[in-house]
C-alpha atoms as a PDB file:
ATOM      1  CA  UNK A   1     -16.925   1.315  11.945  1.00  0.00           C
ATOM      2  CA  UNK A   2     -13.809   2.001  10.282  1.00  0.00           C
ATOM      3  CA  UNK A   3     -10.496   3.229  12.102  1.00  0.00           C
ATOM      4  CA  UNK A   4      -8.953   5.728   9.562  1.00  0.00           C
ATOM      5  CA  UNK A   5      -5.485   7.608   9.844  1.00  0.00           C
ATOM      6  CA  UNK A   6      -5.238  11.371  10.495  1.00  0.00           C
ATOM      7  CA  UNK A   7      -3.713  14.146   8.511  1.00  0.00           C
ATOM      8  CA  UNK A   8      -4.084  16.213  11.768  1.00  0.00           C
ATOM      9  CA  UNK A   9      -5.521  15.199  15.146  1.00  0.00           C
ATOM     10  CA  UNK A  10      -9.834  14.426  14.108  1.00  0.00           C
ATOM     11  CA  UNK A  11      -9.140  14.930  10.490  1.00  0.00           C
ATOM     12  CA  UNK A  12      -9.649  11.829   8.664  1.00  0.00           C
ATOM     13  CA  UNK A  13      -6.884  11.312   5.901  1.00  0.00           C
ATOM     14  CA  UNK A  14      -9.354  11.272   3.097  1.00  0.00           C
ATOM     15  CA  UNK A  15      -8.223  13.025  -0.023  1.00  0.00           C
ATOM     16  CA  UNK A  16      -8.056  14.097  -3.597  1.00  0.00           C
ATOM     17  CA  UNK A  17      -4.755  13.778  -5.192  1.00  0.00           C
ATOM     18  CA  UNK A  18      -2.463  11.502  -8.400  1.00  0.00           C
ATOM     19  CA  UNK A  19      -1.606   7.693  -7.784  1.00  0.00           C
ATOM     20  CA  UNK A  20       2.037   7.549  -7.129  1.00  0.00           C
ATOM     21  CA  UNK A  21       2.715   4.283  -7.572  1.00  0.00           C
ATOM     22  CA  UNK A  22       1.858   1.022  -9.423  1.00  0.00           C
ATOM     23  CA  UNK A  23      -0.309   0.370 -12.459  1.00  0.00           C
ATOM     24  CA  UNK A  24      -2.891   3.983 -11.947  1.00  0.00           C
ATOM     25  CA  UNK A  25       0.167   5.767 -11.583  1.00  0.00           C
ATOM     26  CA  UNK A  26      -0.617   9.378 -12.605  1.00  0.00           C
ATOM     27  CA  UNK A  27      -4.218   9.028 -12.380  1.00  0.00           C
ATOM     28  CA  UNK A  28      -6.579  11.218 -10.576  1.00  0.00           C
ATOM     29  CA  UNK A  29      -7.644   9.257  -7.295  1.00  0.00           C
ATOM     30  CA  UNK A  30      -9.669   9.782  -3.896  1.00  0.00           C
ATOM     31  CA  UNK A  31      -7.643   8.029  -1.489  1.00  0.00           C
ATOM     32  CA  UNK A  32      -8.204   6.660   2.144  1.00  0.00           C
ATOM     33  CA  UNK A  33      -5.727   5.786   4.561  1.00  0.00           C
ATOM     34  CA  UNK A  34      -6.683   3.465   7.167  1.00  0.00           C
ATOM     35  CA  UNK A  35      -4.519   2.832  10.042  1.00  0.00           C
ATOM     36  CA  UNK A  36      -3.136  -0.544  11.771  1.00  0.00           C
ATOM     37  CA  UNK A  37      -0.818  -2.873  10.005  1.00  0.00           C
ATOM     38  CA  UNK A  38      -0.178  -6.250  11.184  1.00  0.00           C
ATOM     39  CA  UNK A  39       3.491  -5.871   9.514  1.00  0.00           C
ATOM     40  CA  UNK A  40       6.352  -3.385  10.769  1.00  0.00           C
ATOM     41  CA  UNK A  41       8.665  -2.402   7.753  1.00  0.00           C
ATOM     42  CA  UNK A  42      11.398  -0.552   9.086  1.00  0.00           C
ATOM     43  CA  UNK A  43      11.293   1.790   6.240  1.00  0.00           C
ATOM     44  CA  UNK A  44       7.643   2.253   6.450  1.00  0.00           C
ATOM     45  CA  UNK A  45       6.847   5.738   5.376  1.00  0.00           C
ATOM     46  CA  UNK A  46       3.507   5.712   7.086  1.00  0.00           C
ATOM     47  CA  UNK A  47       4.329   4.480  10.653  1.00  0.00           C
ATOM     48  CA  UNK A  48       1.936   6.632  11.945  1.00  0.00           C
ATOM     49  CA  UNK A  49      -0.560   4.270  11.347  1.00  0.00           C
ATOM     50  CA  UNK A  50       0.671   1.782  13.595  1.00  0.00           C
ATOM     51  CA  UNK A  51       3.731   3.027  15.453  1.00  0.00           C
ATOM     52  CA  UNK A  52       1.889   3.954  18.463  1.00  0.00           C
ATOM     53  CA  UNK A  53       3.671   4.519  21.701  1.00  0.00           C
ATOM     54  CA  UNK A  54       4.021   1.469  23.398  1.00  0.00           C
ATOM     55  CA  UNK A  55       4.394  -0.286  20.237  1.00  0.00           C
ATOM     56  CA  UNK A  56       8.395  -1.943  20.372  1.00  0.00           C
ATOM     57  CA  UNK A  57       8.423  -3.074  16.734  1.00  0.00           C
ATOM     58  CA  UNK A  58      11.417  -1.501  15.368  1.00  0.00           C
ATOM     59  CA  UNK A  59      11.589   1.302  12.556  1.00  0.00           C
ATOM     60  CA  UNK A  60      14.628   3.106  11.648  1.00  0.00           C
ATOM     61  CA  UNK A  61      13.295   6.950  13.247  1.00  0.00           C
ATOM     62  CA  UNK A  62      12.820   5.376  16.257  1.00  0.00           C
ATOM     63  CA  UNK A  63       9.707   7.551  16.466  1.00  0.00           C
ATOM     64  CA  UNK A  64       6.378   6.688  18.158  1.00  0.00           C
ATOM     65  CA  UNK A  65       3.034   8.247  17.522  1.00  0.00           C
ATOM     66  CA  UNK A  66      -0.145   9.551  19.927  1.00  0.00           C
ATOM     67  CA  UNK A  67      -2.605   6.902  19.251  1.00  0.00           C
ATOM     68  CA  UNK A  68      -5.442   9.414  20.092  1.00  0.00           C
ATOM     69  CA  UNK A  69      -3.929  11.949  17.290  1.00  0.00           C
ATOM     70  CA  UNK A  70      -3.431   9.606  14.590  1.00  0.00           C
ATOM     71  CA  UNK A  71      -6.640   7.558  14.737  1.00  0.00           C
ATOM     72  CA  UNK A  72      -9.801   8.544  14.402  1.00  0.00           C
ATOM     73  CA  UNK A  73     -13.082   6.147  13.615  1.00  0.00           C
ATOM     74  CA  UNK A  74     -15.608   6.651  11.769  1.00  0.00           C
ATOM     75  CA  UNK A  75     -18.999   4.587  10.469  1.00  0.00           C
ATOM     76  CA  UNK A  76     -18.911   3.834   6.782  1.00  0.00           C
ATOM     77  CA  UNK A  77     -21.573   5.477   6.036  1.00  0.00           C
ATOM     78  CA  UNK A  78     -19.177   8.437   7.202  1.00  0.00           C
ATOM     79  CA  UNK A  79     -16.290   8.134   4.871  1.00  0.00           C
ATOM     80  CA  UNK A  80     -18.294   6.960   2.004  1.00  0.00           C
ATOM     81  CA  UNK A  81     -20.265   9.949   1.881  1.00  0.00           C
ATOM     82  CA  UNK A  82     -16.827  12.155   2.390  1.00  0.00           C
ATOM     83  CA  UNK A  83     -15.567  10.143  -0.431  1.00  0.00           C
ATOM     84  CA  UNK A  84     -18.814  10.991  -2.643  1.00  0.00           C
ATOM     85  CA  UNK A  85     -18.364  14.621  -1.864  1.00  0.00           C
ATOM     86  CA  UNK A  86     -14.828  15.275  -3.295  1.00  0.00           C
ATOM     87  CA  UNK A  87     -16.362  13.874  -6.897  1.00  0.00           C
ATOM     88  CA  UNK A  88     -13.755  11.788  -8.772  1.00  0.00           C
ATOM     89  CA  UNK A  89     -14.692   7.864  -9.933  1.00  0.00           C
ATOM     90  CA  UNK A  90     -11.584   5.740  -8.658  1.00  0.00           C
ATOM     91  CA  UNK A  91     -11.037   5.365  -5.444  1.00  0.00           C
ATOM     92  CA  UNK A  92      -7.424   4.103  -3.446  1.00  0.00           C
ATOM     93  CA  UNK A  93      -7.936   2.328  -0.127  1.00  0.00           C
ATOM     94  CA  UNK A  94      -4.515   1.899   2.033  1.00  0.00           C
ATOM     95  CA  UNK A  95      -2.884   2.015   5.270  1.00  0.00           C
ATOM     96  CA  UNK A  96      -1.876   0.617   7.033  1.00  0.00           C
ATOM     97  CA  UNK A  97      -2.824  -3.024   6.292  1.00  0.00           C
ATOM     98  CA  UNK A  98      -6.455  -2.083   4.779  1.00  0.00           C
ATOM     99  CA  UNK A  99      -7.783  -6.064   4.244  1.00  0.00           C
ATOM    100  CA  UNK A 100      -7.447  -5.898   8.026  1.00  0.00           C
ATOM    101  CA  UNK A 101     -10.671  -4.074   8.445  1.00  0.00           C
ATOM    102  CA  UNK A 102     -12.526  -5.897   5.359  1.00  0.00           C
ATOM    103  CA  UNK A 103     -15.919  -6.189   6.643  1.00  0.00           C
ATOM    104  CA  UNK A 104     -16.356  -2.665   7.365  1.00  0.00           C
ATOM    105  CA  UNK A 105     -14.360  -1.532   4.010  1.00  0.00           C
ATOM    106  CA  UNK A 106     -17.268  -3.959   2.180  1.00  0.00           C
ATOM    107  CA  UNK A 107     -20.094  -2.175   3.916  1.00  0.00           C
ATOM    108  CA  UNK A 108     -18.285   1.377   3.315  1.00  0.00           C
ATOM    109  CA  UNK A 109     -17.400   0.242  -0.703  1.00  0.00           C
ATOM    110  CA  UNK A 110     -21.495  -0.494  -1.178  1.00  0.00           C
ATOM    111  CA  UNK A 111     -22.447   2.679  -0.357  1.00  0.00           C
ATOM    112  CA  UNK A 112     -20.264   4.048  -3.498  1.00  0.00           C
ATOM    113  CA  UNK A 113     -21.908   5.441  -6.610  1.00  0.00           C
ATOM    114  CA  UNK A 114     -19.710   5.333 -10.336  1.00  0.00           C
ATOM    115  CA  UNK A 115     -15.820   4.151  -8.491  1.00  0.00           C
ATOM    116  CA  UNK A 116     -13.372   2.017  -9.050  1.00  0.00           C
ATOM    117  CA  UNK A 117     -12.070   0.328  -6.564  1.00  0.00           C
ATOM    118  CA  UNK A 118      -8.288  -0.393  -5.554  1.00  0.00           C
ATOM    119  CA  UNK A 119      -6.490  -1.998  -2.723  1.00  0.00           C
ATOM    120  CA  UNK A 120      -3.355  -1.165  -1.896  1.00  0.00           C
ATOM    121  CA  UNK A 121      -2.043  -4.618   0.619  1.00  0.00           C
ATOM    122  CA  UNK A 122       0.618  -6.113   2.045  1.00  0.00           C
ATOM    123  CA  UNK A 123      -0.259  -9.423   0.963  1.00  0.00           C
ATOM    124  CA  UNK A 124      -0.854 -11.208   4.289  1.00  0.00           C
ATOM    125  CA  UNK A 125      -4.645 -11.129   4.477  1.00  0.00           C
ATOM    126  CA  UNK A 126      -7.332 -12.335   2.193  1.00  0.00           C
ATOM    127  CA  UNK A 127      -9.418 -10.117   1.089  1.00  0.00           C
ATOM    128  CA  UNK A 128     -13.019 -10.322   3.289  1.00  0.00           C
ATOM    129  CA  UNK A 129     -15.919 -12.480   0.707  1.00  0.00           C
ATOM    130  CA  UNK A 130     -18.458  -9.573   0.987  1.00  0.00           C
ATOM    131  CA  UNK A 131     -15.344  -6.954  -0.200  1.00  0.00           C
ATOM    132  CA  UNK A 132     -13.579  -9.219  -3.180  1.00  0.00           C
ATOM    133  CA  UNK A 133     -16.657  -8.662  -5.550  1.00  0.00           C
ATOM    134  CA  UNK A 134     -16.539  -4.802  -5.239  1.00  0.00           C
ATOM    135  CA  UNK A 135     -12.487  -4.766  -5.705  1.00  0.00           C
ATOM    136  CA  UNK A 136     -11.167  -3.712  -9.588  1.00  0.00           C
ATOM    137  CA  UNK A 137      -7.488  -4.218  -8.347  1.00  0.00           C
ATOM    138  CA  UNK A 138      -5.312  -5.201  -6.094  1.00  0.00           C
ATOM    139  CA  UNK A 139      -1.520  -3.696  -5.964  1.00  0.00           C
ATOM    140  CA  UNK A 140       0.142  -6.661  -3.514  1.00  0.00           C
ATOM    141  CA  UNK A 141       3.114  -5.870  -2.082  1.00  0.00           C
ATOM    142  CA  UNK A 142       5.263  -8.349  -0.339  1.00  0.00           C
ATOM    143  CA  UNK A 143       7.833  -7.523   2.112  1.00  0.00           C
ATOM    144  CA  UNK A 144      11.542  -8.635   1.265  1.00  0.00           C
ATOM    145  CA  UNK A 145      13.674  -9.196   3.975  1.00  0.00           C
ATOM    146  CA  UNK A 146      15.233  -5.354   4.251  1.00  0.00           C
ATOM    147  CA  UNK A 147      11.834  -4.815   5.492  1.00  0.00           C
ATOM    148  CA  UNK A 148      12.918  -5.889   8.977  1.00  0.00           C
ATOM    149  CA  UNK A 149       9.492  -8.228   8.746  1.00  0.00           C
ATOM    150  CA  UNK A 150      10.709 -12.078   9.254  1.00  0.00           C
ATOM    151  CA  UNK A 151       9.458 -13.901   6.228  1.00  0.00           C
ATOM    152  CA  UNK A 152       7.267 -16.528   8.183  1.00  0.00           C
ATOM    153  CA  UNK A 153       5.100 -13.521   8.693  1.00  0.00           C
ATOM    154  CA  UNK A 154       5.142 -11.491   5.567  1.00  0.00           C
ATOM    155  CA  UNK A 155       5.576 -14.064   2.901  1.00  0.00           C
ATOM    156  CA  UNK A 156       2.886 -16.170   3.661  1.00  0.00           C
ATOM    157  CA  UNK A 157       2.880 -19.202   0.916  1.00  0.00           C
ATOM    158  CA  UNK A 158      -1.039 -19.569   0.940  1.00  0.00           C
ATOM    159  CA  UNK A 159      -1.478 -15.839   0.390  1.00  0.00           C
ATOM    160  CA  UNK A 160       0.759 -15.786  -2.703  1.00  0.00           C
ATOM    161  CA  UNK A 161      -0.358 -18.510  -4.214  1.00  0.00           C
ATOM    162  CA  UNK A 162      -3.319 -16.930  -4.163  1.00  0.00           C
ATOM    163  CA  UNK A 163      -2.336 -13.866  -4.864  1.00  0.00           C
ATOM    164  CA  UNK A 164      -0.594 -15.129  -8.322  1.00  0.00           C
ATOM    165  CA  UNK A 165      -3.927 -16.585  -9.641  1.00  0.00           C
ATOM    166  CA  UNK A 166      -5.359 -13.538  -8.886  1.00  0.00           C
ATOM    167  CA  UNK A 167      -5.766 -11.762 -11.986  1.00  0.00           C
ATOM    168  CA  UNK A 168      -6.808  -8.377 -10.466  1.00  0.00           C
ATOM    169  CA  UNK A 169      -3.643  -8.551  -9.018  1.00  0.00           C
ATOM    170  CA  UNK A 170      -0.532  -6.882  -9.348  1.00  0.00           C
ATOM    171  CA  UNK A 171       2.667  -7.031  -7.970  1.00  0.00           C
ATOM    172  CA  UNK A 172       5.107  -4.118  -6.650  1.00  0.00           C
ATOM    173  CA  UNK A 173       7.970  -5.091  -4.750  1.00  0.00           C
ATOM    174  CA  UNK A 174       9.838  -2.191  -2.677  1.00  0.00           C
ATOM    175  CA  UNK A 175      13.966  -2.432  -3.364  1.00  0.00           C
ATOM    176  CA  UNK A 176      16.539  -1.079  -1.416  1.00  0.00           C
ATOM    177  CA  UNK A 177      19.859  -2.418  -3.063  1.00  0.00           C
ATOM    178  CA  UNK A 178      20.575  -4.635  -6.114  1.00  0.00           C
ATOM    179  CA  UNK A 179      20.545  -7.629  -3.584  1.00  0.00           C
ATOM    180  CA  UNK A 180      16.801  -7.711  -3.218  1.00  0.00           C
ATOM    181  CA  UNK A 181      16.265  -9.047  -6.863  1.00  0.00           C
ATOM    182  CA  UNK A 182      17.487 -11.466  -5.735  1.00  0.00           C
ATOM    183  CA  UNK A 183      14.481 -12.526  -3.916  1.00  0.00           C
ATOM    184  CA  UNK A 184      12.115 -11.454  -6.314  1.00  0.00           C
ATOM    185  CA  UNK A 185      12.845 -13.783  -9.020  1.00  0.00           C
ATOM    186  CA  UNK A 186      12.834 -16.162  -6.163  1.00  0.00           C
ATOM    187  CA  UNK A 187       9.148 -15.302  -5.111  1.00  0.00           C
ATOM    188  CA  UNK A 188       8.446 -14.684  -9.382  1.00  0.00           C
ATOM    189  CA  UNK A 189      10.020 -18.573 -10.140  1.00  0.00           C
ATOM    190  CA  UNK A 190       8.096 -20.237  -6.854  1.00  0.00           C
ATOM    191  CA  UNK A 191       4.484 -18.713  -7.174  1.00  0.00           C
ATOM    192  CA  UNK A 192       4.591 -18.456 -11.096  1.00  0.00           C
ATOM    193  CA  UNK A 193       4.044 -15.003 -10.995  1.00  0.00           C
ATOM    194  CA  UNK A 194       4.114 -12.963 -14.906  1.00  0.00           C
ATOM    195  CA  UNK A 195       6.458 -10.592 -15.457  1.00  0.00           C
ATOM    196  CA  UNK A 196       4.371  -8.529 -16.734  1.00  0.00           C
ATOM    197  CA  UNK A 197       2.152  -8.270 -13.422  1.00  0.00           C
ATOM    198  CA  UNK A 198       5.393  -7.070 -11.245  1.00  0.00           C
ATOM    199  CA  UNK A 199       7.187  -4.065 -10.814  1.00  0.00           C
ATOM    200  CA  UNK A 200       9.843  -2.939  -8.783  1.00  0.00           C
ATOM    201  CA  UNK A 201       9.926   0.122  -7.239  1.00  0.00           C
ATOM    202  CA  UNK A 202      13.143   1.999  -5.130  1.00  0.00           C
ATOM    203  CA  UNK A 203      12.732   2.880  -1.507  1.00  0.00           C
ATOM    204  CA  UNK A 204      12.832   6.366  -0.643  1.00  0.00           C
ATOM    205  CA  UNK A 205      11.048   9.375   0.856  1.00  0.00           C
ATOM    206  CA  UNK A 206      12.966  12.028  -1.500  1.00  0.00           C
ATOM    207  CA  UNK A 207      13.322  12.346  -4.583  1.00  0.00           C
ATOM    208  CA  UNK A 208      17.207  12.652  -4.505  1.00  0.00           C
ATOM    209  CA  UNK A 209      17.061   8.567  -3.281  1.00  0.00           C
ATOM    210  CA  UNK A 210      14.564   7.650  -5.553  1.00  0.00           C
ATOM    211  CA  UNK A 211      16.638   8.730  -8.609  1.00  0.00           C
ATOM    212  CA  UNK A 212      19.434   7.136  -6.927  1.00  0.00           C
ATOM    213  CA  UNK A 213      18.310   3.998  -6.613  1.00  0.00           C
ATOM    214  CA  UNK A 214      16.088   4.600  -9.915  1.00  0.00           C
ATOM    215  CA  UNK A 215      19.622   4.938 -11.829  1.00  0.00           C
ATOM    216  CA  UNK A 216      20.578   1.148 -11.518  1.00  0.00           C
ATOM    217  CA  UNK A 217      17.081  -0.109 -10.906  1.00  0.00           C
ATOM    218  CA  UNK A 218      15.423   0.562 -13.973  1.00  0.00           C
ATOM    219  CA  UNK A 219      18.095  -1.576 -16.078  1.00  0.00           C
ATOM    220  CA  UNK A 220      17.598  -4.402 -13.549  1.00  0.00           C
ATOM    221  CA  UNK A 221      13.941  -4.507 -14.399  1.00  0.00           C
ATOM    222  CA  UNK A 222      14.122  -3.975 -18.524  1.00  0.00           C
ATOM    223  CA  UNK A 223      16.947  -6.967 -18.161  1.00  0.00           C
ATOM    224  CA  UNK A 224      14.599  -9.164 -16.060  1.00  0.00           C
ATOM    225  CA  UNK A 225      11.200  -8.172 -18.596  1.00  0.00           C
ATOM    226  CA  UNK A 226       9.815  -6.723 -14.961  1.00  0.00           C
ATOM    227  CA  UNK A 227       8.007  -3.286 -14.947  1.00  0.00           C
ATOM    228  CA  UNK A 228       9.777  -0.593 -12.921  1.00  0.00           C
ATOM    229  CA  UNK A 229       7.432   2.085 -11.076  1.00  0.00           C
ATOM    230  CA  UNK A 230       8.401   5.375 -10.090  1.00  0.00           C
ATOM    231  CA  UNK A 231       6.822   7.403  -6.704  1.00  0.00           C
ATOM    232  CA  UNK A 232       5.617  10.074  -8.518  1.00  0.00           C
ATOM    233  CA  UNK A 233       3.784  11.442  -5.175  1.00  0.00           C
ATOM    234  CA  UNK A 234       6.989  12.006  -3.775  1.00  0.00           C
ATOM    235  CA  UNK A 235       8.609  14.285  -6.508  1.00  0.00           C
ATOM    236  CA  UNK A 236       5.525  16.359  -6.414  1.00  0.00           C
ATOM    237  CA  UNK A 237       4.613  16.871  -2.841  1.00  0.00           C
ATOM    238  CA  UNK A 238       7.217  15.393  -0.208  1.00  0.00           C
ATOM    239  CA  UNK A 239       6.821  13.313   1.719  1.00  0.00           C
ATOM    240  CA  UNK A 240       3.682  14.713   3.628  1.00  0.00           C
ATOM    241  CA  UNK A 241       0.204  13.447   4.902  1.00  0.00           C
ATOM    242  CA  UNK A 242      -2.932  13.644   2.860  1.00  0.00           C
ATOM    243  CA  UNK A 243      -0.800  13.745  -0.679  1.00  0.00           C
END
């Protein structure tokens, strides 16, 4: 079984719609969102998948979610054959913390006909043995510091040096202010990660702060030979479930 986020209360959010981020971005994509994370980014623009009431990890909205309206689970027979029905041949998983549920993503993923597959993770769990096979990318991304997340639990040294011999693998590091380079080049010099398997990206759930942040950010990344992606989801839709 796999626990899925909702776009309303018993709708799974399975859906149709561009990549906004990373190395697909602009491509045509199914996507599934998953819920659970075993992080708590402050700035998480999906907190309903793990912000549930009762849940005291902090998050800048200070704003807790009905468990029973923003879960819903499902058999993986289920959600592949809802994925098979809207067409398409690549297919997003992501949360949530998706590697969370791995066994039940690898039995979901075999039932697939003619998609690509790509995992969108924090970083912080290995993919399951039965999953890695069926997996065409990974888009890892590690949680700085402004993420609220101490580091002993989001920068796990194992995980990225596995992660950086990963070739499948690429890296996209959220940025909030000029600071947080900083730490990238950090994480780029320790784990002997290429340039030209990161990009940066600026927090933000409007457009207005994304081209903010975009302004100074893109120079940072042409000076450092580090690829810059934009959230192209949120210029076209919002910030809204189910985009």
């Amino acid at each position: 079984m796999l626990t899925l986020a909702t776009t309303t209360p018993g709708d799974p959010e399975i859906f149709a719609s561009l990549q906004g981020e990373g190395r697909s971005a602009g491509l045509p994509c199914t996507f599934v969102r998953l819920s659970r994370c075993n992080l708590a980014c402050s700035w998480c623009d999906t907190a309903y998948t793990w912000r549930f009431e009762g849940d005291n990890r902090p998050h800048r909205d200070g704003v807790t979610f009905d468990r029973k309206a923003n879960q819903v689970v499902l058999s993986a027979a289920e959600v592949a054959a809802r994925i098979m029905t809207l067409g398409g041949n690549r297919l997003v998983i992501t949360g949530g913390e998706p590697l969370l549920q791995g066994a039940a993503l690898a039995r979901m993923v075999a039932l697939l006909e003619g998609h690509a597959i790509e995992i969108e993770t924090n970083g912080t769990v290995a993919p399951h043995a039965a999953l890695a096979p069926l997996v065409g990318q990974y888009n890892v991304s590690p949680k700085l510091k402004h993420s609220g997340n101490p580091a002993e639990i989001a920068l796990l040294s194992d995980r990225l040096k596995a992660w950086s011999t990963e070739p499948i693998a690429n890296f996209k590091f959220v940025i909030s202010a000029p600071e947080d380079l900083v730490e990238v080049l950090e994480l780029q010099a320790a784990y002997a990660i290429p340039g030209k398997r990161i990009q940066l990206m600026p927090e933000g759930t409007s457009s207005a702060a994304i081209r903010a942040r975009s302004a100074w950010l893109e120079p940072l990344a042409l000076d450092h030979g580090l690829g810059f992606s934009d959230r192209l989801h949120i210029h076209l839709y919002g910030d809204t479930r189910g985009t």
